[in-house]
N, C-alpha and C. Protein backbone atom coordinates (compact mmCIF):
# COMPACT_ATOMS: atom_id res chain seq x y z
N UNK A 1 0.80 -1.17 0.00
CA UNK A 1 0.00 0.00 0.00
C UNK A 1 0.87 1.26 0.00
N UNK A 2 1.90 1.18 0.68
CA UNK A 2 2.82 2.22 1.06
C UNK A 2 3.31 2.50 -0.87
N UNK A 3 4.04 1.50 -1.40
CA UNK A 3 4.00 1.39 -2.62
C UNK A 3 3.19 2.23 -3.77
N UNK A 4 1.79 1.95 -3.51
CA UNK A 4 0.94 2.15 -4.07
C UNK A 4 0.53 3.90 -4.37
N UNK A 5 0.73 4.26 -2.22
CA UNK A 5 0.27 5.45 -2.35
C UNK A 5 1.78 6.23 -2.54
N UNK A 6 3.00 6.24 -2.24
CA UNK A 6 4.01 6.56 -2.97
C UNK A 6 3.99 6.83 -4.72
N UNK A 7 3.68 5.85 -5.55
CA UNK A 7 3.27 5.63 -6.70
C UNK A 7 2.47 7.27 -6.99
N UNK A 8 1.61 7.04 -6.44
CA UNK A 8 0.34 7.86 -6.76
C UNK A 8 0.89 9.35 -6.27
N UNK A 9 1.85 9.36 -5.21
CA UNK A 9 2.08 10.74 -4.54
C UNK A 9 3.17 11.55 -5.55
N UNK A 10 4.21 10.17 -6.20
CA UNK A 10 5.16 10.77 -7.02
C UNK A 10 3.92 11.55 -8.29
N UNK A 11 3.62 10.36 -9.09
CA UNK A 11 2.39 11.07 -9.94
C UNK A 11 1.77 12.29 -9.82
N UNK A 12 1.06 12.33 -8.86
CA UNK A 12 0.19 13.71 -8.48
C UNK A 12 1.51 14.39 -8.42
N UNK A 13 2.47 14.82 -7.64
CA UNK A 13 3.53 15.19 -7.29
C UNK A 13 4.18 16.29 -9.08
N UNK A 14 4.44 15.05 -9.68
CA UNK A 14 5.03 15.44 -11.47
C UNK A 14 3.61 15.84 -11.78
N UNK A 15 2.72 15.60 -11.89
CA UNK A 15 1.49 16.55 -12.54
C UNK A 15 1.57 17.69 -12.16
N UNK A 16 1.33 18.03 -10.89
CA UNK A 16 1.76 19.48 -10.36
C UNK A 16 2.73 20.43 -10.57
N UNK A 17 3.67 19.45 -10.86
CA UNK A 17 4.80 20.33 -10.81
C UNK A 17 4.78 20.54 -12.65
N UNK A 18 4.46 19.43 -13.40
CA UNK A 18 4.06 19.93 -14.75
C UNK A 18 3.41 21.37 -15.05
N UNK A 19 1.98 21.17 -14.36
CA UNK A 19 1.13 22.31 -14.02
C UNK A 19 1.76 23.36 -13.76
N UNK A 20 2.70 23.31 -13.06
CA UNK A 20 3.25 24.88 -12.62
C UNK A 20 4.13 24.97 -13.35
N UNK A 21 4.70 24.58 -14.33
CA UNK A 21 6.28 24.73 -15.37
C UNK A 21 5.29 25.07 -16.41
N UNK A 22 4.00 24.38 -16.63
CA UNK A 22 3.46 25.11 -18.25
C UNK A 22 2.47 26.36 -17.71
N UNK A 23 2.45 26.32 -16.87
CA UNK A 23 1.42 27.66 -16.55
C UNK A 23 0.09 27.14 -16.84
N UNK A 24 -0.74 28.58 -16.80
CA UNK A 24 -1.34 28.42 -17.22
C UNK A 24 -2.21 28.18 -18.13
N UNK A 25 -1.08 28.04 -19.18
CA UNK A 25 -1.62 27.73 -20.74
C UNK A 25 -2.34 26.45 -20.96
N UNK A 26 -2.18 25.87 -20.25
CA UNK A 26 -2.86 24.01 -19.51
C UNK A 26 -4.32 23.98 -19.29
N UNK A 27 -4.47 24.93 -18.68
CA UNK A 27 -6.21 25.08 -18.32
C UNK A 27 -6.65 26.00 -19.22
N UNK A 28 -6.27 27.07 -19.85
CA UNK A 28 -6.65 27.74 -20.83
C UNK A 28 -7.12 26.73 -22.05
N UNK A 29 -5.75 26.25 -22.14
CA UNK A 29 -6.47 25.07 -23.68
C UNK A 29 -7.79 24.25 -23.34
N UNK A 30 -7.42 23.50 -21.87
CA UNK A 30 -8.41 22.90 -21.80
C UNK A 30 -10.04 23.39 -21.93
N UNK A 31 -9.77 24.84 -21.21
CA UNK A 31 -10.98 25.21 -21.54
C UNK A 31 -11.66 26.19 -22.60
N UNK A 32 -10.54 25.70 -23.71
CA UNK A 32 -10.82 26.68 -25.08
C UNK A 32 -10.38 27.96 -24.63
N UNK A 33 -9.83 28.84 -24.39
CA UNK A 33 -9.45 30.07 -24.03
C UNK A 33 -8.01 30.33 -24.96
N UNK A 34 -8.00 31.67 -25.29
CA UNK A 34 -5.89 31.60 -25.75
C UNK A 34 -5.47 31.74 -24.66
N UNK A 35 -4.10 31.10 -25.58
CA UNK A 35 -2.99 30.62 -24.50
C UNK A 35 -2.54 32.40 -23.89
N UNK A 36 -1.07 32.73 -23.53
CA UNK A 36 -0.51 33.21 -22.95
C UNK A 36 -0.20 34.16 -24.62
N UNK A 37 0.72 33.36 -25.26
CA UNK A 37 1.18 33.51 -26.49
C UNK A 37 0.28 34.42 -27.43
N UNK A 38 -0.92 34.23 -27.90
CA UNK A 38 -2.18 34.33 -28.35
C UNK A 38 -2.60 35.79 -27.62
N UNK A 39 -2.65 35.17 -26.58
CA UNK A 39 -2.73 36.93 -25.84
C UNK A 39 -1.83 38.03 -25.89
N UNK A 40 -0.91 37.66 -26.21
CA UNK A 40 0.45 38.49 -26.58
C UNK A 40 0.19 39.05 -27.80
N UNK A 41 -0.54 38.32 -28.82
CA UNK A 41 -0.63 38.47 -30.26
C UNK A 41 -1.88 39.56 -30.26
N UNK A 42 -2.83 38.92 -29.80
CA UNK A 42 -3.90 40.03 -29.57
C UNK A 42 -3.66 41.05 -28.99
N UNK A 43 -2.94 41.83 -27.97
CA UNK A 43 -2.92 43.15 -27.66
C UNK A 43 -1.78 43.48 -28.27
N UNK A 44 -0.82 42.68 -29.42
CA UNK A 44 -0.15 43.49 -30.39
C UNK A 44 -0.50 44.47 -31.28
N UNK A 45 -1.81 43.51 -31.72
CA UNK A 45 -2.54 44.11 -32.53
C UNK A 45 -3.44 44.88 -32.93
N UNK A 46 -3.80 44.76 -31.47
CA UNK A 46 -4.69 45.91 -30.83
C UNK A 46 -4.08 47.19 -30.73
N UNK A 47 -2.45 47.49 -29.93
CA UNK A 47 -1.94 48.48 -29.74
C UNK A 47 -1.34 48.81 -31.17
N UNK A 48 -1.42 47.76 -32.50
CA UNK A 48 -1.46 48.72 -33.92
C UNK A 48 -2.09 49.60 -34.31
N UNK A 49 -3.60 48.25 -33.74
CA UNK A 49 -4.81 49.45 -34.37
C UNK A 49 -5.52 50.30 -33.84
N UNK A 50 -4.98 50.60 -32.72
CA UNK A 50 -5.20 51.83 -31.87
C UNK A 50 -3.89 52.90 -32.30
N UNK A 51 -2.41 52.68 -32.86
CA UNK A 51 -1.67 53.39 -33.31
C UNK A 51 -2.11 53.88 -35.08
N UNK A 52 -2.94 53.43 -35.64
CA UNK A 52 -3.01 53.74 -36.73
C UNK A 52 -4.30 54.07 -36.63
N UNK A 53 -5.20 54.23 -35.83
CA UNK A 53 -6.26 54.92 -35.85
C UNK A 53 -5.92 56.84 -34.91
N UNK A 54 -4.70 56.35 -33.94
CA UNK A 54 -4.35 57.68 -33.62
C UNK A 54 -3.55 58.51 -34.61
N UNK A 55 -3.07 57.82 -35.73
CA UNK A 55 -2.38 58.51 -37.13
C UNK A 55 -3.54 59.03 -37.76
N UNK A 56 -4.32 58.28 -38.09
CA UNK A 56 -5.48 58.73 -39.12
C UNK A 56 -6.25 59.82 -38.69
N UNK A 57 -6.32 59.85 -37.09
CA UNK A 57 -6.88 61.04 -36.09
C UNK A 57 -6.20 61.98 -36.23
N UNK A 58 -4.87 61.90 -35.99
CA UNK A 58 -4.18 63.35 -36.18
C UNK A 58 -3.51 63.95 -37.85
N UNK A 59 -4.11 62.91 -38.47
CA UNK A 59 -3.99 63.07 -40.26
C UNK A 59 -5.14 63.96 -40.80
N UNK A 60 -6.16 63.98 -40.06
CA UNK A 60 -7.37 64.29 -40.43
C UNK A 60 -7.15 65.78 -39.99
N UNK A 61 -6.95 65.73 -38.55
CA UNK A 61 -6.83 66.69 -37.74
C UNK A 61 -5.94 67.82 -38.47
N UNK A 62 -4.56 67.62 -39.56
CA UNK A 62 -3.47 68.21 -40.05
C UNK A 62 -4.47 68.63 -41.44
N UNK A 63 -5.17 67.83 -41.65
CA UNK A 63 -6.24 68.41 -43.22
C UNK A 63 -7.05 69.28 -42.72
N UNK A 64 -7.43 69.28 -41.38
CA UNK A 64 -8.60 70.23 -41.59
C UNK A 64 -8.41 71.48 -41.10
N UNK A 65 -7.06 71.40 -40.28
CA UNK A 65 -6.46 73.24 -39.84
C UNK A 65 -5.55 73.46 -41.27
N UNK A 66 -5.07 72.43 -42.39
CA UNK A 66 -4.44 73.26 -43.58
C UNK A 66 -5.97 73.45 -44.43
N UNK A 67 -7.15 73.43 -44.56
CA UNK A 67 -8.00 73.46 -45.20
C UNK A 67 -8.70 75.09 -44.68
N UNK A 68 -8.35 75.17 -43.13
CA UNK A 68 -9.32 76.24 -42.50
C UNK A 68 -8.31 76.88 -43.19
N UNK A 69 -6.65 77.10 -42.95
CA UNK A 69 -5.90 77.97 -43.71
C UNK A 69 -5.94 78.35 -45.10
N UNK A 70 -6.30 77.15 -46.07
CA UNK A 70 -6.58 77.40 -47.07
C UNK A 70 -7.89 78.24 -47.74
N UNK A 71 -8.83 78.20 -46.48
CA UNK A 71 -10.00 79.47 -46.71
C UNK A 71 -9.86 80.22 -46.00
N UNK A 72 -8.92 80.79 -45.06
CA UNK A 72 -8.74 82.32 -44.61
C UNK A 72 -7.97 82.92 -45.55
N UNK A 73 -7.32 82.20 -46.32
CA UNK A 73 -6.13 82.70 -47.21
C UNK A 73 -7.06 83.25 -48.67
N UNK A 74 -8.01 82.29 -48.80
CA UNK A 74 -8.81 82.60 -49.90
C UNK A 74 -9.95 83.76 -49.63
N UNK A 75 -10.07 83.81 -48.35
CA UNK A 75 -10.98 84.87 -47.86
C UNK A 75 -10.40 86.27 -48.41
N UNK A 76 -8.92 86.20 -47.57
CA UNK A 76 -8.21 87.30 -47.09
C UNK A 76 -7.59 87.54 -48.82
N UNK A 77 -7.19 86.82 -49.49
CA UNK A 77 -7.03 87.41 -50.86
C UNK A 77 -7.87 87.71 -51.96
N UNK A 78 -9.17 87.48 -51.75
CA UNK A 78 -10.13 87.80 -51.99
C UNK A 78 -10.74 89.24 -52.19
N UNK A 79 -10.74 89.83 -51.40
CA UNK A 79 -10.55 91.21 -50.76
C UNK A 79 -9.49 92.04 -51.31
N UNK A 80 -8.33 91.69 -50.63
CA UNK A 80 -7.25 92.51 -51.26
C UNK A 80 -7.39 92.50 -53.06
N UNK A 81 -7.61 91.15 -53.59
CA UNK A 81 -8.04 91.47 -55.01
C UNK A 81 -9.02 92.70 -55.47
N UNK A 82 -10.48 92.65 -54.62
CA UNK A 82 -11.72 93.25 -55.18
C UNK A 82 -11.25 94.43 -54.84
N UNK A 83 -9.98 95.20 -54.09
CA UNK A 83 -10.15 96.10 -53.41
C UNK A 83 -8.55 96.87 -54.09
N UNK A 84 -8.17 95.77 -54.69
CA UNK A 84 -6.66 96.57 -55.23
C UNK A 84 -7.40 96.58 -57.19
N UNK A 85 -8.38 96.09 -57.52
CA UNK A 85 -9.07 96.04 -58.86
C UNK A 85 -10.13 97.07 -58.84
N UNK A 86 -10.61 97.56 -57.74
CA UNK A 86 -11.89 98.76 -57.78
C UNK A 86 -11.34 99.36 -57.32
N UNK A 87 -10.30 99.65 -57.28
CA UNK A 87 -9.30 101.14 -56.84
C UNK A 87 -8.04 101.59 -58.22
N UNK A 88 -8.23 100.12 -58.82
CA UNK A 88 -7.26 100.64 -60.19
C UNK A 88 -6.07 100.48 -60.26
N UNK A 89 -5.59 100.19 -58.59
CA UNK A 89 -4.01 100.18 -58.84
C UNK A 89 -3.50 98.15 -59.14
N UNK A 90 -4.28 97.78 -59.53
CA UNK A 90 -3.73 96.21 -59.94
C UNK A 90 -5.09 96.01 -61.20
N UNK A 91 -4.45 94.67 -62.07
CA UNK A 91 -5.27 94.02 -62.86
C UNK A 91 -4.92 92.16 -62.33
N UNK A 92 -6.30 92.06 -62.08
CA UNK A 92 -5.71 90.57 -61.74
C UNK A 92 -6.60 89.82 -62.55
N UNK A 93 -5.68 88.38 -63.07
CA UNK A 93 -6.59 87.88 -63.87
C UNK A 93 -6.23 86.13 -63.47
N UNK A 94 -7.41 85.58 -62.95
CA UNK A 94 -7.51 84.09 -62.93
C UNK A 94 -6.73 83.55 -64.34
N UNK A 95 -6.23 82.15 -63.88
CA UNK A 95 -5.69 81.03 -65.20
C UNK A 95 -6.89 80.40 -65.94
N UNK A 96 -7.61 80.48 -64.91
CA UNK A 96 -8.87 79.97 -65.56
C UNK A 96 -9.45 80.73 -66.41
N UNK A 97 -9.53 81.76 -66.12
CA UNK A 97 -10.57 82.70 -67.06
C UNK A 97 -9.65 83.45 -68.29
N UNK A 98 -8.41 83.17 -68.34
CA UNK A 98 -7.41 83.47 -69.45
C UNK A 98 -7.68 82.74 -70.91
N UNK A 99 -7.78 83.43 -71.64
CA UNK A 99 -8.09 82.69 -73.08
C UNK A 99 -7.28 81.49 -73.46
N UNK A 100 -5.44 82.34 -73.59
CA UNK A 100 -4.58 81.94 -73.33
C UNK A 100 -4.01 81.14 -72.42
N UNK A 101 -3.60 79.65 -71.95
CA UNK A 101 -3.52 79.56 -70.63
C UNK A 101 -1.74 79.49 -70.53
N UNK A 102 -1.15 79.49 -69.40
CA UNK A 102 0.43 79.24 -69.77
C UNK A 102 -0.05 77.75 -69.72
N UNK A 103 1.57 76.86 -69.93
CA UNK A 103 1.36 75.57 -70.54
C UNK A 103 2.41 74.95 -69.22
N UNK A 104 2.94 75.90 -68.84
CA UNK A 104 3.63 75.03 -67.20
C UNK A 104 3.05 76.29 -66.15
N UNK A 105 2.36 76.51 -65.33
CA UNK A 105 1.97 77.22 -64.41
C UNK A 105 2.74 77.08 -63.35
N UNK A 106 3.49 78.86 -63.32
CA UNK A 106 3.74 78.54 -62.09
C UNK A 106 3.32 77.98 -60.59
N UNK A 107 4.39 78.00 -59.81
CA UNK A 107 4.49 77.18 -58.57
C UNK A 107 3.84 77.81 -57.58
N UNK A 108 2.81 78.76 -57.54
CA UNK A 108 2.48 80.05 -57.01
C UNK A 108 1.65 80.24 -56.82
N UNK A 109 0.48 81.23 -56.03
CA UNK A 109 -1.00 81.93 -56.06
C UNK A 109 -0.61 82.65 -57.01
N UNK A 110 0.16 83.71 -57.28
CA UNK A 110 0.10 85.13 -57.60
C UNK A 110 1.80 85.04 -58.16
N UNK A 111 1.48 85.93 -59.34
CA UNK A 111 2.78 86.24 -60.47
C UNK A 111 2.58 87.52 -60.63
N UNK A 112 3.35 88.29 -60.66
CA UNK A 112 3.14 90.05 -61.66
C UNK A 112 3.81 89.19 -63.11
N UNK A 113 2.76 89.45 -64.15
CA UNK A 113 3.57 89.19 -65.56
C UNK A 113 3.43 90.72 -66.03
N UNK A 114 4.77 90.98 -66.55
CA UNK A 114 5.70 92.09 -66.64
C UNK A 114 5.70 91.96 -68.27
N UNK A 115 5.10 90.83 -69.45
CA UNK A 115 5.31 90.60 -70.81
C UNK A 115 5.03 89.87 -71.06
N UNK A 116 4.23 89.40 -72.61
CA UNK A 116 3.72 88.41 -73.00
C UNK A 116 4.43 88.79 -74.29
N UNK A 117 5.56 88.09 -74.87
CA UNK A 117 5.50 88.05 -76.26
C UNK A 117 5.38 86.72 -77.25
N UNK A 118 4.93 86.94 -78.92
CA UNK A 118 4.95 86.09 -79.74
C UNK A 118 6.19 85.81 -79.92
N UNK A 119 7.15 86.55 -79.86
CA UNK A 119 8.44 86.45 -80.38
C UNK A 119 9.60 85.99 -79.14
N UNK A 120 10.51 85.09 -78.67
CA UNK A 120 10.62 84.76 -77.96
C UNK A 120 12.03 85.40 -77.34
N UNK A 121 12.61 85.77 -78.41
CA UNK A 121 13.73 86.72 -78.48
C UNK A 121 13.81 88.21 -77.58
N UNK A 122 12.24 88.78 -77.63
CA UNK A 122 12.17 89.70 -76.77
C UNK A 122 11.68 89.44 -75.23
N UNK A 123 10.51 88.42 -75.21
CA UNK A 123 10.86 88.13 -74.00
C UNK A 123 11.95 87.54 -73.26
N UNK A 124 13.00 87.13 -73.54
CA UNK A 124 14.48 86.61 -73.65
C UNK A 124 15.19 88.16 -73.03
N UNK A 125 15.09 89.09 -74.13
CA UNK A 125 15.86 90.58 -73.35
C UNK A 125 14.86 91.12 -72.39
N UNK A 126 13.90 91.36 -72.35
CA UNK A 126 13.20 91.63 -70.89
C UNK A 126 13.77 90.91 -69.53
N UNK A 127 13.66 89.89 -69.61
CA UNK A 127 14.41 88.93 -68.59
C UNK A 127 15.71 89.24 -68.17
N UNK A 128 16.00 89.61 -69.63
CA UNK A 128 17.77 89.90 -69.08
C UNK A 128 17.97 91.33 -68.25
N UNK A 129 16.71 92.45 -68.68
CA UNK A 129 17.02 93.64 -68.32
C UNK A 129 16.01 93.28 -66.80
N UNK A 130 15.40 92.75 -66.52
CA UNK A 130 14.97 92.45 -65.27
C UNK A 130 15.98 92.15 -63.73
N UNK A 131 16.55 90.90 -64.78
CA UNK A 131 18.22 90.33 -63.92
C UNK A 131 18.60 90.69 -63.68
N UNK A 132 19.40 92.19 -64.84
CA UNK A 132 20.36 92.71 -64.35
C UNK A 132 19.90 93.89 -63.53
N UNK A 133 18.50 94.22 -62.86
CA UNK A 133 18.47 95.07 -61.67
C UNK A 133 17.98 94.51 -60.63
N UNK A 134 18.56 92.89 -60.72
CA UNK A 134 18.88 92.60 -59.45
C UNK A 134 17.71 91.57 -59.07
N UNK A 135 16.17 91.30 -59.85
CA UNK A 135 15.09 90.74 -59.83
C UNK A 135 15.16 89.31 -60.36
N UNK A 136 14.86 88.42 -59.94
CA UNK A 136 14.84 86.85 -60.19
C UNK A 136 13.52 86.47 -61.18
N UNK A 137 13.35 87.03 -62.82
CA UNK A 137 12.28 86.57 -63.87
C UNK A 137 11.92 85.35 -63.79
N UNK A 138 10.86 84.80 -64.42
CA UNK A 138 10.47 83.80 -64.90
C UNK A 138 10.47 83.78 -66.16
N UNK A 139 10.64 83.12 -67.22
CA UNK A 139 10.12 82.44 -68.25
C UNK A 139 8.75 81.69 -68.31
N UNK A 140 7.78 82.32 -68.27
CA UNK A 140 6.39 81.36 -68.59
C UNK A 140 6.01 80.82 -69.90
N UNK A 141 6.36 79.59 -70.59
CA UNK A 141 5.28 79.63 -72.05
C UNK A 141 3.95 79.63 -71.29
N UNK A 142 3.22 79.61 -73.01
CA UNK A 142 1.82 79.58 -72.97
C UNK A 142 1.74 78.57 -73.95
N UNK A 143 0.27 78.39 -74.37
CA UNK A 143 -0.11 77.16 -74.93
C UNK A 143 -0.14 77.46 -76.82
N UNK A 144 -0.13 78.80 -76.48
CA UNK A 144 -0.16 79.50 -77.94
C UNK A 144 1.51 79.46 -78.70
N UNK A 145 2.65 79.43 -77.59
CA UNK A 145 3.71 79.44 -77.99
C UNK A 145 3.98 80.58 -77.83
N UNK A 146 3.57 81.52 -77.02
CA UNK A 146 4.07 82.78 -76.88
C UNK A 146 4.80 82.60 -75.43
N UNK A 147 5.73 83.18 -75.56
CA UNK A 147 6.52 83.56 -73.82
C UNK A 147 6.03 84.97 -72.88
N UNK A 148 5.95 84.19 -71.48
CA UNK A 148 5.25 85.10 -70.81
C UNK A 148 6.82 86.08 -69.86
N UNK A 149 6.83 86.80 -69.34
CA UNK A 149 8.26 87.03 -68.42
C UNK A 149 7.21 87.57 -67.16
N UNK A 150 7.40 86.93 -66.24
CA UNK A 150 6.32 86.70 -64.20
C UNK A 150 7.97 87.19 -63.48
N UNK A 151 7.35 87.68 -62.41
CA UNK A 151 8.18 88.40 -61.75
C UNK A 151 7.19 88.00 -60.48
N UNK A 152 7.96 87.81 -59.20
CA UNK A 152 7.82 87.83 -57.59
C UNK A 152 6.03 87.11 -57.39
N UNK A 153 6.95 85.52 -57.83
CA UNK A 153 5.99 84.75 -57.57
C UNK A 153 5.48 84.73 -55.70
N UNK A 154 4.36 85.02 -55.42
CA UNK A 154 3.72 84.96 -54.12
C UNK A 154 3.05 84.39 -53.81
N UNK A 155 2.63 84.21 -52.42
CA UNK A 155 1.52 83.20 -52.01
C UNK A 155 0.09 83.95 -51.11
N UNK A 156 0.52 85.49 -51.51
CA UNK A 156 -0.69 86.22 -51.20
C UNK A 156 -0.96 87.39 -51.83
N UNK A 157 -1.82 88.00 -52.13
CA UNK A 157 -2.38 88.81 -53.09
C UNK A 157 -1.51 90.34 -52.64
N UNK A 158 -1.76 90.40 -51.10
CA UNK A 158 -1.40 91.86 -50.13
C UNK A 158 0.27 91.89 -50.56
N UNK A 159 0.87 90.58 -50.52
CA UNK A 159 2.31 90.45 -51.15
C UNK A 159 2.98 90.78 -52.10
N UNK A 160 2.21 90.36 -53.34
CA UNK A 160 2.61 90.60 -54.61
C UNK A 160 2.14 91.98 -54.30
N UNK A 161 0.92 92.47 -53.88
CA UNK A 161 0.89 94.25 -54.29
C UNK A 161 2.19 94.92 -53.66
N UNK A 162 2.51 94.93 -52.44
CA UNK A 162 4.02 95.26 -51.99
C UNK A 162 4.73 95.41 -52.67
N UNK A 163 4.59 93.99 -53.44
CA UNK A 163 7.01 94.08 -54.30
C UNK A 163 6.21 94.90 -55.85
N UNK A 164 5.04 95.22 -56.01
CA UNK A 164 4.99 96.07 -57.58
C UNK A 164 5.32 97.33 -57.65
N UNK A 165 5.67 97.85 -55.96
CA UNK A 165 5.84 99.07 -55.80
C UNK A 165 7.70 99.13 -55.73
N UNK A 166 8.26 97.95 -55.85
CA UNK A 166 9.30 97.80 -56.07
C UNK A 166 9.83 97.90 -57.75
N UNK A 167 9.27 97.81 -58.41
CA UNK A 167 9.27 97.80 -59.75
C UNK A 167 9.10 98.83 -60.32
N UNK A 168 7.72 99.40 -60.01
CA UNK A 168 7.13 100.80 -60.87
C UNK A 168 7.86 101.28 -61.07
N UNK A 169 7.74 102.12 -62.02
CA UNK A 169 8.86 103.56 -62.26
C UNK A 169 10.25 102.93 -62.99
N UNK A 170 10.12 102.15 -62.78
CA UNK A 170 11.72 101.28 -63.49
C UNK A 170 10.93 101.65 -65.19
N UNK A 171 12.15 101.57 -66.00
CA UNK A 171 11.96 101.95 -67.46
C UNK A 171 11.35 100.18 -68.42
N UNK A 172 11.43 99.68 -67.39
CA UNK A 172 10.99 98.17 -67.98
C UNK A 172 9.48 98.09 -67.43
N UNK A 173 9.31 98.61 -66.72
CA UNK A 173 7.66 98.37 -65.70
C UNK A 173 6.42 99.00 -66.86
N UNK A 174 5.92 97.62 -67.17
CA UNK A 174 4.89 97.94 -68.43
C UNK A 174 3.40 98.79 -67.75
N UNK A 175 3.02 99.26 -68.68
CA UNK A 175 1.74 100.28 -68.15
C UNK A 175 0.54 99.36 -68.16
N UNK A 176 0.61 98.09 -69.10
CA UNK A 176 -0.37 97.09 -68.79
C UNK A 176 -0.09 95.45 -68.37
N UNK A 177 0.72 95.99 -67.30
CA UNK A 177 0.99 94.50 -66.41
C UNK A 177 -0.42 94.00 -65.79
N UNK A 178 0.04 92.80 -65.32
CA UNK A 178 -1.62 92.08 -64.79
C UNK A 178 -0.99 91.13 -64.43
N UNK A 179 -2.00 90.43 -63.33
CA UNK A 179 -1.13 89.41 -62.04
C UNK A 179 -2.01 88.42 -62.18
N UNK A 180 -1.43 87.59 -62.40
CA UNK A 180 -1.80 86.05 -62.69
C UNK A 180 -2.40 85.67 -61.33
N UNK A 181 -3.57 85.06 -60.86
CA UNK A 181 -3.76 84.46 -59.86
C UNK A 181 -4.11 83.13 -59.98
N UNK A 182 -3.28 81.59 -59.08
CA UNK A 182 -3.80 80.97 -59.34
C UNK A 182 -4.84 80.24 -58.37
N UNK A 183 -5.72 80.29 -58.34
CA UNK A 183 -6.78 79.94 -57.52
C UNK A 183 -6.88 79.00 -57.29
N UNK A 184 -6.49 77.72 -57.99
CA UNK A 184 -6.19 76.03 -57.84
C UNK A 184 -5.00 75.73 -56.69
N UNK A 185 -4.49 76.46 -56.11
CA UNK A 185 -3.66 76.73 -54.76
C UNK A 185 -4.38 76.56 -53.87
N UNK A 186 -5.81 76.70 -53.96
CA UNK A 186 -6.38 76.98 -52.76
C UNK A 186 -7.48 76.04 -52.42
N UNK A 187 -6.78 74.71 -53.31
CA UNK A 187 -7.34 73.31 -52.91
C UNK A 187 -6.48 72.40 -52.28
């Protein structure tokens, strides 16, 4: 008997001690549950998709204060347009509403174009007499094949009116300049 219950004490004894070397992953299986492992996997994946839902939160969040900016900006140049065009001292003219359109648009809201020629040679020396007082031209084509020469590309209307007062009076400063606006900026 001594035998017997020895037998049985070692047994129970190694079960237990099994039990406690596998954890609890033993009774979990048994009772359908995940293991340890499994649970590890699940709040991996959880703390992804709680990290990529806090990206998409603050992605959204970055669109919709550059969007509010993008309509105060359209507000605020808005104005300075209706108000520098019913006073006479600017001509501003949308890309859109240009007959002509250029064929690479500048990088910009707002251009002063300073020349439009057919001939490409003269917008070529405009540029040069621009340069050499010190002003950084553009070269614009158009779709017609005419060359445009843009001067103090900006990103606000109140801006570009500033630097034209830098220009005027110069012997190159045309009497019918007009400022490109591009309004597709402000999407």
């Amino acid at each position: 008997m001594k035998t017997t219950s020895t037998i049985i004490f070692k047994a129970l004894f190694a079960a237990g001690a099994l039990l406690l070397l596998s954890g609890c992953d033993f009774f979990r299986v048994l009772a359908g549950r995940p293991t340890g492992d499994e649970l590890g996997e699940l709040s991996a994946k959880r703390e992804a998709a709680l990290e990529r839902l806090e990206a998409e939160r603050l992605a959204q969040q970055d669109d919709s204060v550059r969007r509010a900016g993008l309509a105060e900006a359209w507000v605020s140049d808005s104005v300075c347009v209706r108000e520098a065009m019913e006073s006479g001292r600017a001509v501003f003219k949308r890309i859109s509403d240009l007959k002509v359109r250029p064929s690479e648009v500048p990088d910009c809201r707002f251009c002063l174009m300073m020349g439009y020629f057919n001939n490409r040679a003269n917008a070529e020396r405009l540029f040069a007499r621009i340069s050499s007082d010190g002003h950084s031209p553009m070269l614009v084509p158009f779709e017609s094949g005419a060359t445009g020469v843009a001067l103090f590309p900006s990103s606000s209307a109140a801006e570009i009116l500033g630097k034209i007062d830098e220009v005027r009076g110069k012997d190159y400063f045309p009497p019918d300049f007009w400022i490109v606006w591009n309004t597709q900026k402000y999407n």
